[in-house]
Protein backbone atom coordinates (compact mmCIF):
# COMPACT_ATOMS: atom_id res chain seq x y z
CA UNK A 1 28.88 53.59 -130.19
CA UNK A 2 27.47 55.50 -126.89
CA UNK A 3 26.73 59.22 -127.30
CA UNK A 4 26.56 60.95 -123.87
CA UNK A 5 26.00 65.01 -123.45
CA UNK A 6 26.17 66.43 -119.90
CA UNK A 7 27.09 69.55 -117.56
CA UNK A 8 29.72 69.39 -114.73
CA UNK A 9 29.82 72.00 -112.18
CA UNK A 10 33.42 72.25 -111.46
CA UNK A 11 35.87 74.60 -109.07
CA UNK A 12 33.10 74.78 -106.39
CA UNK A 13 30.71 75.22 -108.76
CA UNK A 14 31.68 78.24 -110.12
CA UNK A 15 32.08 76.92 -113.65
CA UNK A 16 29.65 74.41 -115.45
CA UNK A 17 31.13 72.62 -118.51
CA UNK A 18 29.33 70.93 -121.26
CA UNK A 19 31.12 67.83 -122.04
CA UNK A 20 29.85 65.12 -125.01
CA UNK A 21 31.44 61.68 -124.30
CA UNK A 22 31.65 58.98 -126.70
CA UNK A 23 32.54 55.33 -126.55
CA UNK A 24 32.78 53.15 -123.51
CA UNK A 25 36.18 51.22 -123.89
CA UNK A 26 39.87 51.10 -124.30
CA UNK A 27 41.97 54.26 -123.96
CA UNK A 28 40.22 57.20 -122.64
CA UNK A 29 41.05 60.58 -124.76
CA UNK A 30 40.61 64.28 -124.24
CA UNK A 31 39.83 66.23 -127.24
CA UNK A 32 40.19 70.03 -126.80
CA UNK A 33 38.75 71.80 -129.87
CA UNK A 34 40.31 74.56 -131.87
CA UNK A 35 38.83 77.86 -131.89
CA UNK A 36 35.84 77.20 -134.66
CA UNK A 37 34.57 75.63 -131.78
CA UNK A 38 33.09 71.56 -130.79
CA UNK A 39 32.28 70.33 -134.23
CA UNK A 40 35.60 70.95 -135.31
CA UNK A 41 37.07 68.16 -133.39
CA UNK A 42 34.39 65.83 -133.57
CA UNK A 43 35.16 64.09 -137.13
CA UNK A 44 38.25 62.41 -135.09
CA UNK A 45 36.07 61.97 -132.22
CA UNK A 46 33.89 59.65 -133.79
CA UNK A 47 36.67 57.54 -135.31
CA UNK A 48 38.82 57.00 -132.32
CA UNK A 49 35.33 56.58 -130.33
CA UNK A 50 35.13 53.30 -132.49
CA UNK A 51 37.68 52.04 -130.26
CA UNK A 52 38.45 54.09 -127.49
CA UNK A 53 36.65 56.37 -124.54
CA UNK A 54 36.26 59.79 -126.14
CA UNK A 55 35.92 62.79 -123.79
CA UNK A 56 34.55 66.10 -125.55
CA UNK A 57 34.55 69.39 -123.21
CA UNK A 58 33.46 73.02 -124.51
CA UNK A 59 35.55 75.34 -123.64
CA UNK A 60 33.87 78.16 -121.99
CA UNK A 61 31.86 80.59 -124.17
CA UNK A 62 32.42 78.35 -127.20
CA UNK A 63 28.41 78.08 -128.67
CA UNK A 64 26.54 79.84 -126.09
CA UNK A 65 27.84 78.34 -123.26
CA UNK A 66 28.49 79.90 -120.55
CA UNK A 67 31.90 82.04 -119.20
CA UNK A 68 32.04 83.00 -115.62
CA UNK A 69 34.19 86.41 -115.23
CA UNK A 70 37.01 84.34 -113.84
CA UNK A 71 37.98 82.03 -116.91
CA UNK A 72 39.75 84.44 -119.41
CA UNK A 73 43.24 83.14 -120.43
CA UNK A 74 44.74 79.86 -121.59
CA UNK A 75 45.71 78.55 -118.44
CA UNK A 76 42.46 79.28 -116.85
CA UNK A 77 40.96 76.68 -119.17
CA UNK A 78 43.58 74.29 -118.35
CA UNK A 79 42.36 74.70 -114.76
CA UNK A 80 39.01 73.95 -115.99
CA UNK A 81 40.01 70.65 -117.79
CA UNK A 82 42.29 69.26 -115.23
CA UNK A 83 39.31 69.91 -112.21
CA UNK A 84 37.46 68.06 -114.77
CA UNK A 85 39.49 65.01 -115.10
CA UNK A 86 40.14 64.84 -111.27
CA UNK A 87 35.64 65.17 -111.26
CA UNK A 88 35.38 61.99 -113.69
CA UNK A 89 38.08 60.31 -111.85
CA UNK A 90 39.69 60.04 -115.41
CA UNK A 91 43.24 58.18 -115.81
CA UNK A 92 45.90 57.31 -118.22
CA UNK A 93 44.80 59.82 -120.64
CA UNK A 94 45.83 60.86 -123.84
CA UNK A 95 44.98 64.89 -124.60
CA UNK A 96 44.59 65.46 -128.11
CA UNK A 97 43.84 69.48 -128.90
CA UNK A 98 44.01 71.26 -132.18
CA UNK A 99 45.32 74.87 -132.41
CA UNK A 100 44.27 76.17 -129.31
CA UNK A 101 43.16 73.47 -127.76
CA UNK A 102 46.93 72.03 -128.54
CA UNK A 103 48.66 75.13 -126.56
CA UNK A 104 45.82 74.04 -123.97
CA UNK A 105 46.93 70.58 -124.16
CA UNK A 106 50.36 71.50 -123.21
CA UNK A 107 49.26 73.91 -120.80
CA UNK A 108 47.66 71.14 -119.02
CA UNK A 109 50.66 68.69 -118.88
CA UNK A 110 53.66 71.13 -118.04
CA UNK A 111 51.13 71.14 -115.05
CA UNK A 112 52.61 67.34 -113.98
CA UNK A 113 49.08 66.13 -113.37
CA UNK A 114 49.32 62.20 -112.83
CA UNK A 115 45.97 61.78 -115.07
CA UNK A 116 47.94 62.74 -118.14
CA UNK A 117 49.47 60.20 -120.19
CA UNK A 118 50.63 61.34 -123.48
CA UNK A 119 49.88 64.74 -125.41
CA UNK A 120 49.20 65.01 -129.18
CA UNK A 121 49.70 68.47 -130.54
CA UNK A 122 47.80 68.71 -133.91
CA UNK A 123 48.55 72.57 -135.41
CA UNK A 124 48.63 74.40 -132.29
CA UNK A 125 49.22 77.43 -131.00
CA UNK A 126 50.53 79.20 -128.12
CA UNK A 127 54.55 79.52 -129.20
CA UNK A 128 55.93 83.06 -129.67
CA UNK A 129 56.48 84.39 -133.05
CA UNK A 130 60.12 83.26 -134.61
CA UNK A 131 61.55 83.99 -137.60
CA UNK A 132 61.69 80.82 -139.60
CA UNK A 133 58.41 80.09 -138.42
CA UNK A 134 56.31 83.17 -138.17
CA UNK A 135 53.46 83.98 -135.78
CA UNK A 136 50.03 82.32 -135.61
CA UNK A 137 47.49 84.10 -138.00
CA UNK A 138 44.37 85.78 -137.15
CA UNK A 139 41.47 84.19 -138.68
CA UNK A 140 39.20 87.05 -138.37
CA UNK A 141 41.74 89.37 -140.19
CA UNK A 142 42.03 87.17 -142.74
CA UNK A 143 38.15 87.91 -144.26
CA UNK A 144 37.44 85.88 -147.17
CA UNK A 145 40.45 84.37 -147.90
CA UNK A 146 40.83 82.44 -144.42
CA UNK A 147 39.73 79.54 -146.11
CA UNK A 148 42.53 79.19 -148.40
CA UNK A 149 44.88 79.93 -145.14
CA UNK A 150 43.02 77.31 -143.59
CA UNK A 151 42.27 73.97 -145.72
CA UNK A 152 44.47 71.84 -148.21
CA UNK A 153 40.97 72.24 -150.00
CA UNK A 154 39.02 74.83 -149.06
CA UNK A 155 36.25 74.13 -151.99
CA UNK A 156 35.70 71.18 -149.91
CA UNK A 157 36.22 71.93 -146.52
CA UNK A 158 36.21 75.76 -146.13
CA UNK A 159 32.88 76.55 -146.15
CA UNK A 160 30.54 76.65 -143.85
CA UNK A 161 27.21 73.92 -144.39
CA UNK A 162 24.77 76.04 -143.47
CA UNK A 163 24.46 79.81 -142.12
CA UNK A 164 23.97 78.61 -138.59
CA UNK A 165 26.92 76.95 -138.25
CA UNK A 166 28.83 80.07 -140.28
CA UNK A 167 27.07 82.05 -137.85
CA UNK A 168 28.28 79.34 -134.66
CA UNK A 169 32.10 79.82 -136.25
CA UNK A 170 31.95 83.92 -136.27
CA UNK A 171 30.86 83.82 -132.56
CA UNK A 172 33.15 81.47 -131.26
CA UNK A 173 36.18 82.94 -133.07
CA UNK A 174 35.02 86.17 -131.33
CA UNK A 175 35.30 84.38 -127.83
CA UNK A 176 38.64 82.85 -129.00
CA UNK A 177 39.68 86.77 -129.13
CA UNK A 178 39.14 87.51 -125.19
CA UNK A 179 41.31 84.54 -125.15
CA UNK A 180 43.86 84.77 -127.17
CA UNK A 181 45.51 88.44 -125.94
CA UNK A 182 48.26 89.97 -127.19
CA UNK A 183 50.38 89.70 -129.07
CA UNK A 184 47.88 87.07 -130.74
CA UNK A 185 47.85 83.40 -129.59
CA UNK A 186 51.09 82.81 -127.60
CA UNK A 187 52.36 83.11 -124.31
CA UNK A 188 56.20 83.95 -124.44
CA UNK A 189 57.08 81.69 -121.85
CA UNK A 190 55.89 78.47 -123.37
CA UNK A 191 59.30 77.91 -125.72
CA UNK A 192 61.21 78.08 -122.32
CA UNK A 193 59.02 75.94 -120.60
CA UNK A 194 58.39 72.88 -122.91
CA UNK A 195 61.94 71.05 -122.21
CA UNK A 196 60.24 70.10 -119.08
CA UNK A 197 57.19 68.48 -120.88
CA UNK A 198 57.06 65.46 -118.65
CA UNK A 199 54.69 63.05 -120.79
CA UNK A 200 55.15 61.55 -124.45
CA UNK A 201 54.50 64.05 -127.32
CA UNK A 202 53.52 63.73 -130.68
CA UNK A 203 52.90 66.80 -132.96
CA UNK A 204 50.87 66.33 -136.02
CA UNK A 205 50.52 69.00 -138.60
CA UNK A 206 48.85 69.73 -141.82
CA UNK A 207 50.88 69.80 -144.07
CA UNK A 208 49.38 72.79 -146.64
CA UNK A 209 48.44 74.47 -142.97
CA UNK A 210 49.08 78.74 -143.54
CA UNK A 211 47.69 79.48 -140.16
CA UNK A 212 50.73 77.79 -138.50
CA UNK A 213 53.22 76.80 -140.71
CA UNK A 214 54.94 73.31 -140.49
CA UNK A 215 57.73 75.29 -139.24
CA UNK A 216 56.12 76.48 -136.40
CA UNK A 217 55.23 72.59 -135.49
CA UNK A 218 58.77 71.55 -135.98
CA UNK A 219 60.05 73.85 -133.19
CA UNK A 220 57.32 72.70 -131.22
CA UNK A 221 58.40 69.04 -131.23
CA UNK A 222 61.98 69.92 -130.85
CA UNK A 223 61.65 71.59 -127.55
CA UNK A 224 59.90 68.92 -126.27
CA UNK A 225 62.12 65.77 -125.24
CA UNK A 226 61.73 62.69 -127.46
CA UNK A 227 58.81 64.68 -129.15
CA UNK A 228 57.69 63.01 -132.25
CA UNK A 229 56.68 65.13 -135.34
CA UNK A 230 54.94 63.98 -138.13
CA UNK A 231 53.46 65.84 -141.04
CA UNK A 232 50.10 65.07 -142.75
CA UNK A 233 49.84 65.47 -146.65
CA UNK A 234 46.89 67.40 -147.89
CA UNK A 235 45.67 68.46 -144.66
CA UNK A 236 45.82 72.09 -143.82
CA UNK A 237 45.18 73.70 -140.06
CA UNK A 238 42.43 71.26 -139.56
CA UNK A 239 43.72 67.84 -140.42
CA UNK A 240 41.40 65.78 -138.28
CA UNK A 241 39.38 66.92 -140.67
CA UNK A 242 40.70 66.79 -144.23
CA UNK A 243 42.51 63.75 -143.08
CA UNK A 244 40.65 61.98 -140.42
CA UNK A 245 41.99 58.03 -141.19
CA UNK A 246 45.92 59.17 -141.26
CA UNK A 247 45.42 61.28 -137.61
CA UNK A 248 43.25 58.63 -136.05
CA UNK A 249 45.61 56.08 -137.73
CA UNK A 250 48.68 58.15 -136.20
CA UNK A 251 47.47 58.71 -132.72
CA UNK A 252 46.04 55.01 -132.07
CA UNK A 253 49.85 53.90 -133.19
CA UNK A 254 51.52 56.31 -130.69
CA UNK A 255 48.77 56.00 -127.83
């Protein structure tokens, strides 16, 4: 498997974006990363990267990298990745994002680029609070405990390897903050606007996931038309992963 790191200047050059690409054949794949930032995503980016053309952007300000003043809400990074696919000259593709790289994900197709394929939606954010499903949680707020908000098995998966990278996940959930807004993590015009989703969807969710409850996914899939949802047993808000074979297993079979 090929491992390639590089910068694009993008939006006359008044954004550079570190992308890691992985894989040289077969479908090509976006993977927008939650707000723990790159490594997050990149246990599924390895296993579809057997197979497939793997495309891994940073968002802006996610570890270290740079933000200019003019990228500071969700659809400003969906600006970003779409100038990005039109750079590589990138088609067919299917966008996979996490929690806020899902509500980025959708962001970028409601957009009707003709690059975009498919969208897979696995725990994300970006839908206004309801009451059978509840609002997205704050991390941050959560202290100690996120964790057990977090992972199926957070003894396994919840902590941190080393103190770099728990330093790496602090900072980038404090850049995730400038984004976010408020109310946290949801714009209230994206229930409204998701009917006119005009690729395939599938949302995957984890199925122990207290960050964004399996509700929360459900409504997502039913607003979008023939939107698939699937849930993903012992896998909490990161089930790419907890359960990296059944969500690479799932998204080759719908891709």
């Amino acid at each position: 498997m090929s491992i390639d790191q590089r910068s694009y200047d993008l939006i006359a050059d008044t954004v550079s974006l570190t992308v890691d690409r992985r894989g040289e054949r077969g479908r090509q794949f976006l993977l927008l990363h939650s707000g723990a930032g790159p490594t997050s995503i990149m246990p599924l980016a390895d296993a579809l990267a057997a197979r497939h053309s793997v495309i891994v952007p940073t968002m802006p300000g996610f570890d270290g990298s740079l933000r200019p003043g003019w990228v500071g809400t969700i659809g400003d990074v969906a600006t970003v990745y779409l100038a990005l696919l039109e750079r590589m000259g990138a088609t067919d593709v299917v966008i996979v994002g996490n929690s806020v790289g899902g509500w980025i994900a959708a962001e970028m197709a409601l957009r009707g680029s003709s690059r975009i394929s498919a969208i897979v939606l696995v725990d994300a954010a970006g839908l206004d609070p309801s009451p059978e499903a509840g609002a997205v949680v704050d991390p941050i707020k959560l202290g100690p405990a996120v964790g057990a908000y977090a992972f199926h098995d957070p003894e396994r998966f919840g902590v941190p390897p080393d103190a770099a990278a728990a330093d790496r996940i602090r900072r980038n959930q404090q850049v995730l903050q400038d984004y976010a807004g408020e109310p946290y993590m949801n714009d209230p015009t994206l229930r409204d606007r998701l009917p006119g989703m005009p690729v395939r969807s599938l949302v995957l969710w984890g199925e122990s996931d207290r960050i964004v409850t399996p509700a929360y996914g459900r409504q997502f899939a039913e607003r979008m038309p023939g939107a698939r949802f699937m849930l993903i047993p012992e896998a909490g808000h990161f089930p790419q992963i907890e359960a990296t074979a059944a969500v690479t297993a799932a998204i080759e079979a719908f891709a």
